[in-house]
C-alpha atoms as a PDB file:
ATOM      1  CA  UNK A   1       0.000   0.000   0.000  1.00  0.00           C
ATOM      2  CA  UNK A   2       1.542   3.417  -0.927  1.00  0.00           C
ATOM      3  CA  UNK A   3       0.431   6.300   0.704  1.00  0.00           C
ATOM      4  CA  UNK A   4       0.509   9.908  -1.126  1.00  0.00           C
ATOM      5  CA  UNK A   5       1.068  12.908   1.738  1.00  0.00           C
ATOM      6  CA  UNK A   6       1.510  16.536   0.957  1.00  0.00           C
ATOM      7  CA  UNK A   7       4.332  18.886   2.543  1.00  0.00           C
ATOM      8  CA  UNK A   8       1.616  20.084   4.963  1.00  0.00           C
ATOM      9  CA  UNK A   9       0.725  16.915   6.262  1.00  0.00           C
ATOM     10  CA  UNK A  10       4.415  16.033   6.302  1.00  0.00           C
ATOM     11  CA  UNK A  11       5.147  19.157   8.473  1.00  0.00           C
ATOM     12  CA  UNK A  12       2.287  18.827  10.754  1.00  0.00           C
ATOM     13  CA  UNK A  13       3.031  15.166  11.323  1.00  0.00           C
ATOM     14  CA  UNK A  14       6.727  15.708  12.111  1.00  0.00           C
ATOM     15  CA  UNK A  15       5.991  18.626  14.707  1.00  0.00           C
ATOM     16  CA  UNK A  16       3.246  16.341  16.439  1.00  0.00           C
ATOM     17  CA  UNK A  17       6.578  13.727  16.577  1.00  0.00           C
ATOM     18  CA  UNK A  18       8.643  16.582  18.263  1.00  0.00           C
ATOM     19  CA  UNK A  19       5.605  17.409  20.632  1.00  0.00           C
ATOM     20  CA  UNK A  20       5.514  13.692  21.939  1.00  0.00           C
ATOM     21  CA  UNK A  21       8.881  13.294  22.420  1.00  0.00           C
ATOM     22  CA  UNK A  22       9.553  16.769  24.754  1.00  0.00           C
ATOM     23  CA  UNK A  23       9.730  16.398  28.443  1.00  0.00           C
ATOM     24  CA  UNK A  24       9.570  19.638  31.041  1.00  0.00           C
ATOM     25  CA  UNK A  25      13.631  18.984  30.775  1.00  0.00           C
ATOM     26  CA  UNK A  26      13.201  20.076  27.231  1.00  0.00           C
ATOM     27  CA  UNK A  27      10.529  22.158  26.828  1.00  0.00           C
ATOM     28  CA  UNK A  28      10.224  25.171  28.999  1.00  0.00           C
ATOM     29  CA  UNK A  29       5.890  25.279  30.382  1.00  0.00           C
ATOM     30  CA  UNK A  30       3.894  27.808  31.965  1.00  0.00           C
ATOM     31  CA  UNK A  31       1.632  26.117  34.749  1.00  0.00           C
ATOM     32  CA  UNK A  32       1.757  22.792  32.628  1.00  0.00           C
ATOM     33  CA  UNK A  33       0.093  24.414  29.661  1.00  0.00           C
ATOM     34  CA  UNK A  34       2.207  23.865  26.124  1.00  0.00           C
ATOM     35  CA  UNK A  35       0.497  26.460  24.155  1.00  0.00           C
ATOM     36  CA  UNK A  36      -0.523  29.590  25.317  1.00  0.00           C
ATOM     37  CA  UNK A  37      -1.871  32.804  23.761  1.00  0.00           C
ATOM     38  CA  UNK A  38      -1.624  36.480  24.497  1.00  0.00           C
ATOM     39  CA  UNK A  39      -5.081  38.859  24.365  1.00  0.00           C
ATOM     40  CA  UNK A  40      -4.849  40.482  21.280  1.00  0.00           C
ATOM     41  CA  UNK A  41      -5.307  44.285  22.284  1.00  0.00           C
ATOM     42  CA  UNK A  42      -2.361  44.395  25.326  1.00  0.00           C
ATOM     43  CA  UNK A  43      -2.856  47.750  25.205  1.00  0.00           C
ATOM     44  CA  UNK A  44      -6.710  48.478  26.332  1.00  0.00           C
ATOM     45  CA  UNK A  45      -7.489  45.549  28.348  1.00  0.00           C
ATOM     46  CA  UNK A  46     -11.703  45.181  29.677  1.00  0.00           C
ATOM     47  CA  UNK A  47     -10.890  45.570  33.165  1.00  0.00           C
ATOM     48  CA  UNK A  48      -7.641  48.051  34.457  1.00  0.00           C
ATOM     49  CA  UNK A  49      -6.421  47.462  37.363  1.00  0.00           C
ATOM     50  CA  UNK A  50      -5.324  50.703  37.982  1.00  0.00           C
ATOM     51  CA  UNK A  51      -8.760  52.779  37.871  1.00  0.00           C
ATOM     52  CA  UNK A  52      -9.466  55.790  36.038  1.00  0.00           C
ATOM     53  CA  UNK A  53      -5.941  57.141  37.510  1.00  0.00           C
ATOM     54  CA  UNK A  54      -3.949  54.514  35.167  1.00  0.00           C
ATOM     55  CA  UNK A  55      -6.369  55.234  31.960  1.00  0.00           C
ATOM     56  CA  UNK A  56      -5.546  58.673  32.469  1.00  0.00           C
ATOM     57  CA  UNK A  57      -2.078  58.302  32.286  1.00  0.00           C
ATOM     58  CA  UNK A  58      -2.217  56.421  29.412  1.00  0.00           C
ATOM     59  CA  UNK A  59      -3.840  59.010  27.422  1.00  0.00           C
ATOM     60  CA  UNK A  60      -1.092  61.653  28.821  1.00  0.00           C
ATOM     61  CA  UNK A  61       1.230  59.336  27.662  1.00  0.00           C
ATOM     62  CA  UNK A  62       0.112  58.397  23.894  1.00  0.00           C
ATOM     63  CA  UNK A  63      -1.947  61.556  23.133  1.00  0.00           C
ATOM     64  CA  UNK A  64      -0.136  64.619  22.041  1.00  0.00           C
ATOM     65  CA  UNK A  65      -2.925  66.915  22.443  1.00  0.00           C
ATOM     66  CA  UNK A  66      -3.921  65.710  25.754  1.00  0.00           C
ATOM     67  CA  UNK A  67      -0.588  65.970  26.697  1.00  0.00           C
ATOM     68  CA  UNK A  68      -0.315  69.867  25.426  1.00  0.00           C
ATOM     69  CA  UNK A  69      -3.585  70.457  27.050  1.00  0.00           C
ATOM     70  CA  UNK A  70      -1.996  68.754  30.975  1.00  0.00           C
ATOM     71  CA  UNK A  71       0.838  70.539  30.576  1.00  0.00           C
ATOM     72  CA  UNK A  72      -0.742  73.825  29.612  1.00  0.00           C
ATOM     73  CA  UNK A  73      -3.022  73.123  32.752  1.00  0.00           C
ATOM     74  CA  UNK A  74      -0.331  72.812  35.072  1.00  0.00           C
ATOM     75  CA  UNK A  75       1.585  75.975  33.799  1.00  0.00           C
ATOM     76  CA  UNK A  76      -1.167  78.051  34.293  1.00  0.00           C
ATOM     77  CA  UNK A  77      -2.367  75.846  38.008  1.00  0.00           C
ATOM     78  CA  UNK A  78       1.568  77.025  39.345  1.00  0.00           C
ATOM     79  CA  UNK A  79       0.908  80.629  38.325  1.00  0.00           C
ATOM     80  CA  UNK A  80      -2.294  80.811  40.563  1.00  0.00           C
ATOM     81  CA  UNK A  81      -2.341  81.790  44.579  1.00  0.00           C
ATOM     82  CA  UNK A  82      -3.393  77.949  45.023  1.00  0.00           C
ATOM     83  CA  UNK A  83      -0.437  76.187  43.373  1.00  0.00           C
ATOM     84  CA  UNK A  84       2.306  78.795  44.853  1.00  0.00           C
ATOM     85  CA  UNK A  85       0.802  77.651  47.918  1.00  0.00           C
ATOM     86  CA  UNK A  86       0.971  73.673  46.911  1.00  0.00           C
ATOM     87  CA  UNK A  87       4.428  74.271  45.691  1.00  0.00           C
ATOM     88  CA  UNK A  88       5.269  75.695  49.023  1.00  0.00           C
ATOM     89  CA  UNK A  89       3.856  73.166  50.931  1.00  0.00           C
ATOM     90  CA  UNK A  90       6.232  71.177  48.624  1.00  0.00           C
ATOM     91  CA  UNK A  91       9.400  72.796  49.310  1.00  0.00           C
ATOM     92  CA  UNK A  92       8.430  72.603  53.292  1.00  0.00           C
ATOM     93  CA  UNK A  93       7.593  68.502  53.621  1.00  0.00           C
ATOM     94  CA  UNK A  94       3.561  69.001  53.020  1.00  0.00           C
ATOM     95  CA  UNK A  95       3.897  71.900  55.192  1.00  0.00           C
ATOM     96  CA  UNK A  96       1.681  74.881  54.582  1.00  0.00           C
ATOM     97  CA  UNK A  97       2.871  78.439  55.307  1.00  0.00           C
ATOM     98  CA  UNK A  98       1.962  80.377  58.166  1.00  0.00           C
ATOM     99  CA  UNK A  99      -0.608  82.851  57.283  1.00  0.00           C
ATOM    100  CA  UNK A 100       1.420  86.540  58.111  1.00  0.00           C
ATOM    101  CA  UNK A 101       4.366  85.246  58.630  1.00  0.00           C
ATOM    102  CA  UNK A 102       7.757  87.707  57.800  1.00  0.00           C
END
């Protein structure tokens, strides 16, 4: 009986021999699992685990214009009475200034 097998079939039945002959000494696994797969969008997961906080540093990060518009923000926020007075605080260990103080 002579048997007619394409390269695929070839290929596929040669890497199925490799699979049965690997050990854990020759194949590194991840909790006993051969095969794994990554999530295809690594960058937006469903659930973040680090809150509206981490979503909003990602768009600091990747978005020009929202980065311009932060940075603008905080220009203008260290020009104001309030943000001398946070930057003081600051300077002073979370101290605030005495009020009158010369």
């Amino acid at each position: 009986m002579r048997f007619e097998y394409g390269m695929p079939q070839v290929a596929q039945g040669r890497q199925n021999q490799r699979r049965s002959q690997e050990t854990p000494t020759t194949f590194a696994r991840t909790n006993s699992a051969e095969e794994f797969r990554t999530a295809p969008m690594l960058d937006r997961p469903k659930n973040r685990m680090a809150g509206q906080v981490g979503e909003r540093l990602l768009d600091y990060l990747n978005d020009a214009d929202e980065t311009a518009r932060t940075d603008e923000w905080n220009e203008m926020f260290a020009m104001s009475n309030e943000g001398a007075a946070f930057n003081q605080a600051k300077m002073n260990g979370g101290q605030l200034p005495e009020e009158g103080g010369g």
